[in-house]
C-alpha atoms as a PDB file:
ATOM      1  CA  UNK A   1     -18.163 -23.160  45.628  1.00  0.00           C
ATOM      2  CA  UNK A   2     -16.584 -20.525  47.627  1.00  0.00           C
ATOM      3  CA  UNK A   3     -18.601 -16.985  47.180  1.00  0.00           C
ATOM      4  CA  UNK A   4     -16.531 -13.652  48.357  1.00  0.00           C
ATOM      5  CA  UNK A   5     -18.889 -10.970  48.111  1.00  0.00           C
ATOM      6  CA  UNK A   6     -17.638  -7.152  47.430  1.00  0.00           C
ATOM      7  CA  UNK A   7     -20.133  -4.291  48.496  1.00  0.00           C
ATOM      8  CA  UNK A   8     -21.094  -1.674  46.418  1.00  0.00           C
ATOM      9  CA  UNK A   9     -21.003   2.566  47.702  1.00  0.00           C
ATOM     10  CA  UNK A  10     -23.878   4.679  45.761  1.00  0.00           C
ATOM     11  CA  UNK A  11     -22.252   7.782  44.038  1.00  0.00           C
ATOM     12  CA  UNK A  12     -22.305  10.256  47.141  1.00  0.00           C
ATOM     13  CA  UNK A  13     -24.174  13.493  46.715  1.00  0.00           C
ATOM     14  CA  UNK A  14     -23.607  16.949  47.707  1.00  0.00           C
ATOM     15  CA  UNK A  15     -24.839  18.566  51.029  1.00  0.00           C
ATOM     16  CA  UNK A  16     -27.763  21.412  51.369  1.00  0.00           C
ATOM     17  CA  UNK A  17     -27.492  22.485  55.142  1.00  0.00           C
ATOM     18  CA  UNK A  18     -30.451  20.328  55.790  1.00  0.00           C
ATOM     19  CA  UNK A  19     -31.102  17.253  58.220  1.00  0.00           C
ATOM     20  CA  UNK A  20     -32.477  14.852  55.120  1.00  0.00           C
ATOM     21  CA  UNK A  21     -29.564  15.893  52.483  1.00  0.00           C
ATOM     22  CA  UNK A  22     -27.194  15.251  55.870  1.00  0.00           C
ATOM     23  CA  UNK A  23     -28.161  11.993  56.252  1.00  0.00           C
ATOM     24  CA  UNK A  24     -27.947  11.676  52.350  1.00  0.00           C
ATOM     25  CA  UNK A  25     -24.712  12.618  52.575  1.00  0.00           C
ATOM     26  CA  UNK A  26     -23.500   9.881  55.683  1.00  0.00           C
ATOM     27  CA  UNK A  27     -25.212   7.609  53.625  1.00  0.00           C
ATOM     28  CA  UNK A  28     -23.648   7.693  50.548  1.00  0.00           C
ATOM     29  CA  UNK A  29     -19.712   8.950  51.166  1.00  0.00           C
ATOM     30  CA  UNK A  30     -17.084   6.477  50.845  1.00  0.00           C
ATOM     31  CA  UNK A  31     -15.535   7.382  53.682  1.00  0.00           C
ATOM     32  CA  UNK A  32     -18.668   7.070  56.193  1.00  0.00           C
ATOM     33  CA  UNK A  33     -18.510   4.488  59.133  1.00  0.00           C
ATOM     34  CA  UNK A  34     -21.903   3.345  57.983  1.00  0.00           C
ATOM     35  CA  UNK A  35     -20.265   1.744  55.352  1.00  0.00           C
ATOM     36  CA  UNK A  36     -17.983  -0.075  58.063  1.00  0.00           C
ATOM     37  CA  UNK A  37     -21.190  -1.392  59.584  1.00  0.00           C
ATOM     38  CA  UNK A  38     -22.324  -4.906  59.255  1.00  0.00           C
ATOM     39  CA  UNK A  39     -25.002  -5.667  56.991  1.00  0.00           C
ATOM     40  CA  UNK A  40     -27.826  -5.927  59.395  1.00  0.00           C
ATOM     41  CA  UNK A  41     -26.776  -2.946  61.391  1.00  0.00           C
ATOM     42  CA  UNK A  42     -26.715  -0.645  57.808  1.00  0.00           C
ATOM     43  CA  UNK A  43     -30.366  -2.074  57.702  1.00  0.00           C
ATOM     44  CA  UNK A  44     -31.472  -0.804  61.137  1.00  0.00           C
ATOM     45  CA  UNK A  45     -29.363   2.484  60.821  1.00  0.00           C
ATOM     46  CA  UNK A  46     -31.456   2.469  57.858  1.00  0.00           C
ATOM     47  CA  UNK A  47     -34.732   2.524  59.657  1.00  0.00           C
ATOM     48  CA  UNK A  48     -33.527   5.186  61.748  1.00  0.00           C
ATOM     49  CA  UNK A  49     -32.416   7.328  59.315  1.00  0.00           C
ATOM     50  CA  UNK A  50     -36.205   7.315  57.416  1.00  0.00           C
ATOM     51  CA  UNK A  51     -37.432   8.411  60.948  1.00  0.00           C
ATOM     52  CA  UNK A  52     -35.170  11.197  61.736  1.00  0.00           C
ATOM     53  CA  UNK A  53     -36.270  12.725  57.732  1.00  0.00           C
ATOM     54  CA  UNK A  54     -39.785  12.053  58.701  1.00  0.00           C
ATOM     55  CA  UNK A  55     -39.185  13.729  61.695  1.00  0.00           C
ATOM     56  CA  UNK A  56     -36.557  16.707  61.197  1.00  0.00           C
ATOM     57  CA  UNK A  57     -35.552  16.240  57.794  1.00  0.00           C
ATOM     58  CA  UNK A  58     -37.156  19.440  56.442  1.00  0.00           C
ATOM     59  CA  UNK A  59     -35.140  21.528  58.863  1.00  0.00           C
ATOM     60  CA  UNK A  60     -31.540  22.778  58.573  1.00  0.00           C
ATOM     61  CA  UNK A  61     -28.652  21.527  60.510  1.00  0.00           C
ATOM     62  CA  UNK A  62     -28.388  24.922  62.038  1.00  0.00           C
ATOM     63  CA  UNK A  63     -32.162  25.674  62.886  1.00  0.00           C
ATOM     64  CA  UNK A  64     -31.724  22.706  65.577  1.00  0.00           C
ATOM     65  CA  UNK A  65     -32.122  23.880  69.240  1.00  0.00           C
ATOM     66  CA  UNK A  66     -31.943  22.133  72.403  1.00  0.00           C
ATOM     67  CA  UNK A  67     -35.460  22.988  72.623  1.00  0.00           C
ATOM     68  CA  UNK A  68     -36.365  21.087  69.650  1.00  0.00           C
ATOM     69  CA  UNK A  69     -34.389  18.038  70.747  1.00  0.00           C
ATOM     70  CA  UNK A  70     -36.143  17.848  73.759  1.00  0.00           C
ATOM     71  CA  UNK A  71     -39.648  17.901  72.295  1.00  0.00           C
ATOM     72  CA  UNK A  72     -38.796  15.413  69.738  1.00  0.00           C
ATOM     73  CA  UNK A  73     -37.394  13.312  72.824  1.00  0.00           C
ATOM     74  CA  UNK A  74     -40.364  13.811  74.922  1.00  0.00           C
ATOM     75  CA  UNK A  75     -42.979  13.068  71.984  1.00  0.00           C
ATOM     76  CA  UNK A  76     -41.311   9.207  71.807  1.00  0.00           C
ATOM     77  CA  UNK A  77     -41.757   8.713  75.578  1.00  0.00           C
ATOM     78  CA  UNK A  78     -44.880  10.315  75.896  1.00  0.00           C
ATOM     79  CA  UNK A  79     -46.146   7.591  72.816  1.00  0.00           C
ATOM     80  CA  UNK A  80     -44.682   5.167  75.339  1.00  0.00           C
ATOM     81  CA  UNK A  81     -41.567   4.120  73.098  1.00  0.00           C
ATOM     82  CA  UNK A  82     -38.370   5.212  74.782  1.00  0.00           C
ATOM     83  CA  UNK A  83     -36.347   2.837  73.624  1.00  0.00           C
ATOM     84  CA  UNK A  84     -37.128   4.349  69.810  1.00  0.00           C
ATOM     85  CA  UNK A  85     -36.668   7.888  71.191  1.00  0.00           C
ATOM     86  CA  UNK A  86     -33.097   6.928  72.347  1.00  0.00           C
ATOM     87  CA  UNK A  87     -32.149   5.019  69.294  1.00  0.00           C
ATOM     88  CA  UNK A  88     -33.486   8.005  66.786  1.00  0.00           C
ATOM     89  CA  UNK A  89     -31.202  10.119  68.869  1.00  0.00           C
ATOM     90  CA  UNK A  90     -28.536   8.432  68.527  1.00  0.00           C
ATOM     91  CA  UNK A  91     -28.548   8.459  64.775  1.00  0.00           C
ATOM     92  CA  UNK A  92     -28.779  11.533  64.667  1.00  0.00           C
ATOM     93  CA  UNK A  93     -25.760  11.898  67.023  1.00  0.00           C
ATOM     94  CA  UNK A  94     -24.542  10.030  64.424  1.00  0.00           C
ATOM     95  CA  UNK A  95     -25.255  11.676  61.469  1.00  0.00           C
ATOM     96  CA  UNK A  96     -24.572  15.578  63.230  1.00  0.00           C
ATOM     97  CA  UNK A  97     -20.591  13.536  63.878  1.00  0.00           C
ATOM     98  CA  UNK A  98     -20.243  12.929  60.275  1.00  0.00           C
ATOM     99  CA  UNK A  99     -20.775  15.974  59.001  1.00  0.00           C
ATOM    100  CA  UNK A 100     -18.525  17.359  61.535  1.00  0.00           C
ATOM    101  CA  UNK A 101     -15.462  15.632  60.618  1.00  0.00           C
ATOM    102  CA  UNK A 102     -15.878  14.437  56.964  1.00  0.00           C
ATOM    103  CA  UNK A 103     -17.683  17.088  55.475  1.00  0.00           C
ATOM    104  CA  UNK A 104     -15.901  19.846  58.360  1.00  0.00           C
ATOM    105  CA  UNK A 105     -19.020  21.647  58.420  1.00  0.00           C
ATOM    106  CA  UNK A 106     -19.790  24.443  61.311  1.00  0.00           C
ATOM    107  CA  UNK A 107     -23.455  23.468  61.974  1.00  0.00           C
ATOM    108  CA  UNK A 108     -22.609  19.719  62.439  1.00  0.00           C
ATOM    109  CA  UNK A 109     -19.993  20.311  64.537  1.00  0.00           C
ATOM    110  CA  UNK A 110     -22.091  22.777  66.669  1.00  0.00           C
ATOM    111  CA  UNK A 111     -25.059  20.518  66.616  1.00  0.00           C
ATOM    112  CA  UNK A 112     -22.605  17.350  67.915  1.00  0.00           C
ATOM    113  CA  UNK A 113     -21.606  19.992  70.920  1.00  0.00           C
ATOM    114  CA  UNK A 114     -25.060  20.833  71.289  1.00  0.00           C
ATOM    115  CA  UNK A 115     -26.354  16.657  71.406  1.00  0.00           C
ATOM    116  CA  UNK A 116     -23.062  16.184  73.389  1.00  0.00           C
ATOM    117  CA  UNK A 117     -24.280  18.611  76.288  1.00  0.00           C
ATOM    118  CA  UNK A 118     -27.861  17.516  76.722  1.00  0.00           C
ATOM    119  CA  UNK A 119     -28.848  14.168  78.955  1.00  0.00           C
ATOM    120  CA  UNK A 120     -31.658  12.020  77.445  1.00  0.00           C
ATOM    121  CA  UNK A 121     -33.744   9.791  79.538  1.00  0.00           C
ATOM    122  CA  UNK A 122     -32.689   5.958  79.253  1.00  0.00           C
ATOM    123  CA  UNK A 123     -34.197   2.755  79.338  1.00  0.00           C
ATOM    124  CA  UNK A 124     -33.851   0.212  81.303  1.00  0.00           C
ATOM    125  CA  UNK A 125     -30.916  -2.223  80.799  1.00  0.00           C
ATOM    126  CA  UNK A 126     -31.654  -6.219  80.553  1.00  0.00           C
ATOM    127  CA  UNK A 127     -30.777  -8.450  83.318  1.00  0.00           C
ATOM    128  CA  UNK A 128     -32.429 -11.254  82.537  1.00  0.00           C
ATOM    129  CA  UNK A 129     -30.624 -14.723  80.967  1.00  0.00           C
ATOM    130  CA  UNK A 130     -32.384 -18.342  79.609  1.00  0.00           C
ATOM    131  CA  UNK A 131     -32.624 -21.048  82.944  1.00  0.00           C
ATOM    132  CA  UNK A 132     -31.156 -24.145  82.526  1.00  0.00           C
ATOM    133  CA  UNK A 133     -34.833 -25.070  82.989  1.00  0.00           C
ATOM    134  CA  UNK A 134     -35.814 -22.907  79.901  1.00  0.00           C
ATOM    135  CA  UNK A 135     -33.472 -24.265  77.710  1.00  0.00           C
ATOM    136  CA  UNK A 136     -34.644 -27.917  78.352  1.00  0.00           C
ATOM    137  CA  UNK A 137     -37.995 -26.835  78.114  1.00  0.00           C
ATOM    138  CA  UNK A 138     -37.323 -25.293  74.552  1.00  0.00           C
ATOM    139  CA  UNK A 139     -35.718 -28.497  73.602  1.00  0.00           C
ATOM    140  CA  UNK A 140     -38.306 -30.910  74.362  1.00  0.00           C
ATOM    141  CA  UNK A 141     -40.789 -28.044  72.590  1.00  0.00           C
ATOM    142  CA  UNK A 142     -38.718 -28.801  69.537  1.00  0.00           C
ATOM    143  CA  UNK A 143     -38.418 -32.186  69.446  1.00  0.00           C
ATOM    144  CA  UNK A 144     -42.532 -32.304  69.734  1.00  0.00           C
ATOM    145  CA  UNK A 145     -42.742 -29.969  66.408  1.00  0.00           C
ATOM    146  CA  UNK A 146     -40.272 -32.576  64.721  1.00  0.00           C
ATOM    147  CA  UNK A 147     -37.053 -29.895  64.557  1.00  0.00           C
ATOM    148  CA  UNK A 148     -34.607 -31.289  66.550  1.00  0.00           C
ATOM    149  CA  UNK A 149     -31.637 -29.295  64.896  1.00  0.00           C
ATOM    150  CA  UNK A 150     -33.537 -26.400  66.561  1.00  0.00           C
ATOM    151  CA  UNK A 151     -32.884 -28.613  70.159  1.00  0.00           C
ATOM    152  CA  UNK A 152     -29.041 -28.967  68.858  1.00  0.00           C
ATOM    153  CA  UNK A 153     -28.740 -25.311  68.187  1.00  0.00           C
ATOM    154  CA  UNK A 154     -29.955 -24.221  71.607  1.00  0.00           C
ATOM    155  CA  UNK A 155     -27.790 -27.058  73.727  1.00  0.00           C
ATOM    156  CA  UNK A 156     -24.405 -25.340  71.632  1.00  0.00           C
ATOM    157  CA  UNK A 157     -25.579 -21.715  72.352  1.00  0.00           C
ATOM    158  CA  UNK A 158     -26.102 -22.806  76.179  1.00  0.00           C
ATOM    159  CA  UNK A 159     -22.569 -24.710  76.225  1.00  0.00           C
ATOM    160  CA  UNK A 160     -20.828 -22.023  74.463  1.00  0.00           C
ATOM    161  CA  UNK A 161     -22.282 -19.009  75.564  1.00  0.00           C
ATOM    162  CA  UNK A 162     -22.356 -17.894  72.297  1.00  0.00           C
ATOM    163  CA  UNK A 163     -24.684 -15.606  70.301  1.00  0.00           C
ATOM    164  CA  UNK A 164     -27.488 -16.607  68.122  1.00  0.00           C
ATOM    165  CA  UNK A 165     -26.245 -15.480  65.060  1.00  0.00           C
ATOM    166  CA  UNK A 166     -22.619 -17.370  66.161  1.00  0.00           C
ATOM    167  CA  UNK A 167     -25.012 -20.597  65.948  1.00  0.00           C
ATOM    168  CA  UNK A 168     -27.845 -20.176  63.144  1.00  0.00           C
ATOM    169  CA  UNK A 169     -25.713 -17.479  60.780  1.00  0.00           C
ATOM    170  CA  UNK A 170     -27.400 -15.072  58.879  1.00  0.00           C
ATOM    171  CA  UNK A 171     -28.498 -14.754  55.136  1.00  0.00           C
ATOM    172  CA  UNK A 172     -26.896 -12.118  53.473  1.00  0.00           C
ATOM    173  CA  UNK A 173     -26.823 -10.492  49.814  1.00  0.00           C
ATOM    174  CA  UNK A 174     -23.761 -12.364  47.638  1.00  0.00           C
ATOM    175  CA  UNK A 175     -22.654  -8.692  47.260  1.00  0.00           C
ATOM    176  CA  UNK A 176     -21.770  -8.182  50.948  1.00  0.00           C
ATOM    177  CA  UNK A 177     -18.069  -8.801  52.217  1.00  0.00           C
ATOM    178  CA  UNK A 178     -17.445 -12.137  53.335  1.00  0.00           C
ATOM    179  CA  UNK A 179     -16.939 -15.971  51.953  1.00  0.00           C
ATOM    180  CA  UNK A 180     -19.389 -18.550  52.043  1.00  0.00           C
ATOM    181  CA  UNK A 181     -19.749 -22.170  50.517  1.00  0.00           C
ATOM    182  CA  UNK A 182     -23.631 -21.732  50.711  1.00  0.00           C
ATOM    183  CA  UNK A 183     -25.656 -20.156  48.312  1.00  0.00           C
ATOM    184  CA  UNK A 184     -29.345 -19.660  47.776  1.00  0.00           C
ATOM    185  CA  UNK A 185     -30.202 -17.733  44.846  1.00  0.00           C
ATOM    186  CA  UNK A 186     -28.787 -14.322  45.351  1.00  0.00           C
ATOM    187  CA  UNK A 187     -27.984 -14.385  49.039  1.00  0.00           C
ATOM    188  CA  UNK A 188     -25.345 -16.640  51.001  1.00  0.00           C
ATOM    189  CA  UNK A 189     -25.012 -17.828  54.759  1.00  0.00           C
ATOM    190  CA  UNK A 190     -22.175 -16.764  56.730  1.00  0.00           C
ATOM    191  CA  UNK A 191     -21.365 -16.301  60.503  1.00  0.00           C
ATOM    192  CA  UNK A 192     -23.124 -19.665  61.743  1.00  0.00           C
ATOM    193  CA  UNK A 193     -21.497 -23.266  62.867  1.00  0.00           C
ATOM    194  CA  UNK A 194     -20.558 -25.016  60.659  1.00  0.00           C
ATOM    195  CA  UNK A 195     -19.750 -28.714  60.889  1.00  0.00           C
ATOM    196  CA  UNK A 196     -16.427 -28.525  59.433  1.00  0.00           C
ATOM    197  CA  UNK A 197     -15.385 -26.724  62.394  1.00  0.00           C
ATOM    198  CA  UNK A 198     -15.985 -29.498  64.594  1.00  0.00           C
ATOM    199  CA  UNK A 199     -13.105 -32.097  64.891  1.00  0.00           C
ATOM    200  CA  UNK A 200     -13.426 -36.264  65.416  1.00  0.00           C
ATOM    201  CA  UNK A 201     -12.756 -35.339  68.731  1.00  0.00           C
ATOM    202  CA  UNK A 202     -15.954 -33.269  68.898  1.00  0.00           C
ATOM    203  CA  UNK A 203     -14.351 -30.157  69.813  1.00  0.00           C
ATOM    204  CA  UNK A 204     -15.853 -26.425  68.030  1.00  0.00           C
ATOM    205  CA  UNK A 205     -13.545 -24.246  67.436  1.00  0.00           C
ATOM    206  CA  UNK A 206     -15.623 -20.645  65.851  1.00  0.00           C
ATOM    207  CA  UNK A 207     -14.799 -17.616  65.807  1.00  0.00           C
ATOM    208  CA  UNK A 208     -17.359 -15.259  66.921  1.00  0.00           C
ATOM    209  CA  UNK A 209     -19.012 -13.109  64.553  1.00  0.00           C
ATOM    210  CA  UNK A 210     -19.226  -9.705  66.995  1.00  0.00           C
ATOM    211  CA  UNK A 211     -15.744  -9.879  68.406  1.00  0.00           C
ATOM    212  CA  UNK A 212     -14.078 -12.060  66.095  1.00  0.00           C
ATOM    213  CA  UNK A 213     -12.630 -13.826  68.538  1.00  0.00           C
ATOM    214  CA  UNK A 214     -11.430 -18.004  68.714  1.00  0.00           C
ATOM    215  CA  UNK A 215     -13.826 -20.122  70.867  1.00  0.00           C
ATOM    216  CA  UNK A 216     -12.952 -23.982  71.708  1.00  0.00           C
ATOM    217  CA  UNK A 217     -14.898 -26.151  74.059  1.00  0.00           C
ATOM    218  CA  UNK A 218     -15.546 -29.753  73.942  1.00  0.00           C
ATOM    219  CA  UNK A 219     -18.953 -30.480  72.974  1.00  0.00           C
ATOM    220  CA  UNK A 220     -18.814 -33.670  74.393  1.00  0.00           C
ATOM    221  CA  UNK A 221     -18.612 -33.122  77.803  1.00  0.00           C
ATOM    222  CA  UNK A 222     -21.766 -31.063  77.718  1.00  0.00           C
ATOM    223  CA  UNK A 223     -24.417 -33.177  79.055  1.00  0.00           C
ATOM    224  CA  UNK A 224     -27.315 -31.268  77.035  1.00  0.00           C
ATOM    225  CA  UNK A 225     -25.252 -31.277  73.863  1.00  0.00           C
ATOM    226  CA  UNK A 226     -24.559 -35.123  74.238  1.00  0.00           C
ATOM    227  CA  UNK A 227     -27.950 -36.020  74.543  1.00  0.00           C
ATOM    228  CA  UNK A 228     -28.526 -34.238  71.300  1.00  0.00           C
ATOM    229  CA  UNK A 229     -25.922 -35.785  69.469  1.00  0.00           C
ATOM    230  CA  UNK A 230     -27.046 -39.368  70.843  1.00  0.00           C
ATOM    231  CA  UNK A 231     -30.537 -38.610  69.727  1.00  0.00           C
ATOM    232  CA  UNK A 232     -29.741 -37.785  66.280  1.00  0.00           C
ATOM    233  CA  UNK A 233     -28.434 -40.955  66.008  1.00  0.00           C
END
């Protein structure tokens, strides 16, 4: 049984000048881009959004200085978590954008000008990538705990490049956009391989869940993926 799910917008509520009934707001209109987001990234936006009430959702939109940006900024890295300090930021970057075009409010749009002007200390970016090495050692790892669809997984990813959520999917509420033949309970699995899109000739064709985009390669060619398949055999 093919499930296509339709999500559901809360009634959208009316805006009192301050940060908390702001994010109300970009929560609930039709017509915010949160509602564009991906079901997982509406969860961590989420997450964000209770922080930045905690944090500055007494105060009105127009009582917001630079000053108070920067201490808020400073308290994260000073706690030793910049990466949290950047991402509240950026919500609220967010947020301050919303109200500046949707709702065309002043204060937003002076606050987005304000945010736009001001520099906020980064992290640093990953360089790092899985060996060859590593990924042999995670197969053999699985194969000792008995999960050797766990070895398969990580021998695709490797030979595709791909994501993890392009190989194991992701569980998502039936209500969510999005068609699935697999469904537990309430929820359904999209976004992962599937073995229908694998051919006689053993060649994937998936299209990725980020980009949407077509990838094809021939699985078996792929040493690491071939010794998978001839183990499962």
């Amino acid at each position: 049984m093919l499930v296509w799910g339709r999500g559901s917008v809360p009634e959208t509520v009316a805006f009192d000048g301050t940060v908390s009934g702001l994010i109300d707001c970009y929560q609930t209109d039709p017509d915010s881009r949160y509602h564009k987001a991906q079901y997982r990234t509406r969860e961590h936006y989420d997450v964000l959004c209770r922080v930045v009430k905690r944090d500055l959702g007494h105060k009105q939109v127009s009582e917001i200085t630079a000053r108070d940006l920067l201490r808020w900024n400073e308290k994260y890295i000073s706690e030793g978590h910049l990466p949290m300090g950047r991402a509240v930021i950026g919500m609220l970057r967010s947020v301050a954008t919303f109200g500046s075009t949707l709702l065309g409010n002043k204060e937003c749009r002076e606050l987005k000008m304000l945010m736009h002007d001001m520099r906020f200390p980064m992290g640093k970016s990953r360089d790092k990538i899985l060996t060859v090495e590593q990924i042999i050692a995670v197969r053999r790892e699985a194969h000792k705990l008995k999960v050797p669809s766990i070895a398969l997984a990580q021998a695709i990813q490797f030979a595709g490049t791909f994501r993890q959520k392009d190989i194991i999917g992701e569980w998502l509420p039936i209500s969510e956009p999005g068609i699935s033949s697999v469904v537990r309970g309430n929820d359904k699995w999209v976004k992962g391989i599937d073995w229908k899109e694998i051919d006689q000739n053993w060649i994937l064709r998936h299209i990725t869940s980020k980009r949407q985009k077509l990838v094809e390669i021939d699985l078996s060619i792929d040493p690491m993926v071939f010794e998978e398949l001839g183990s499962s055999n």
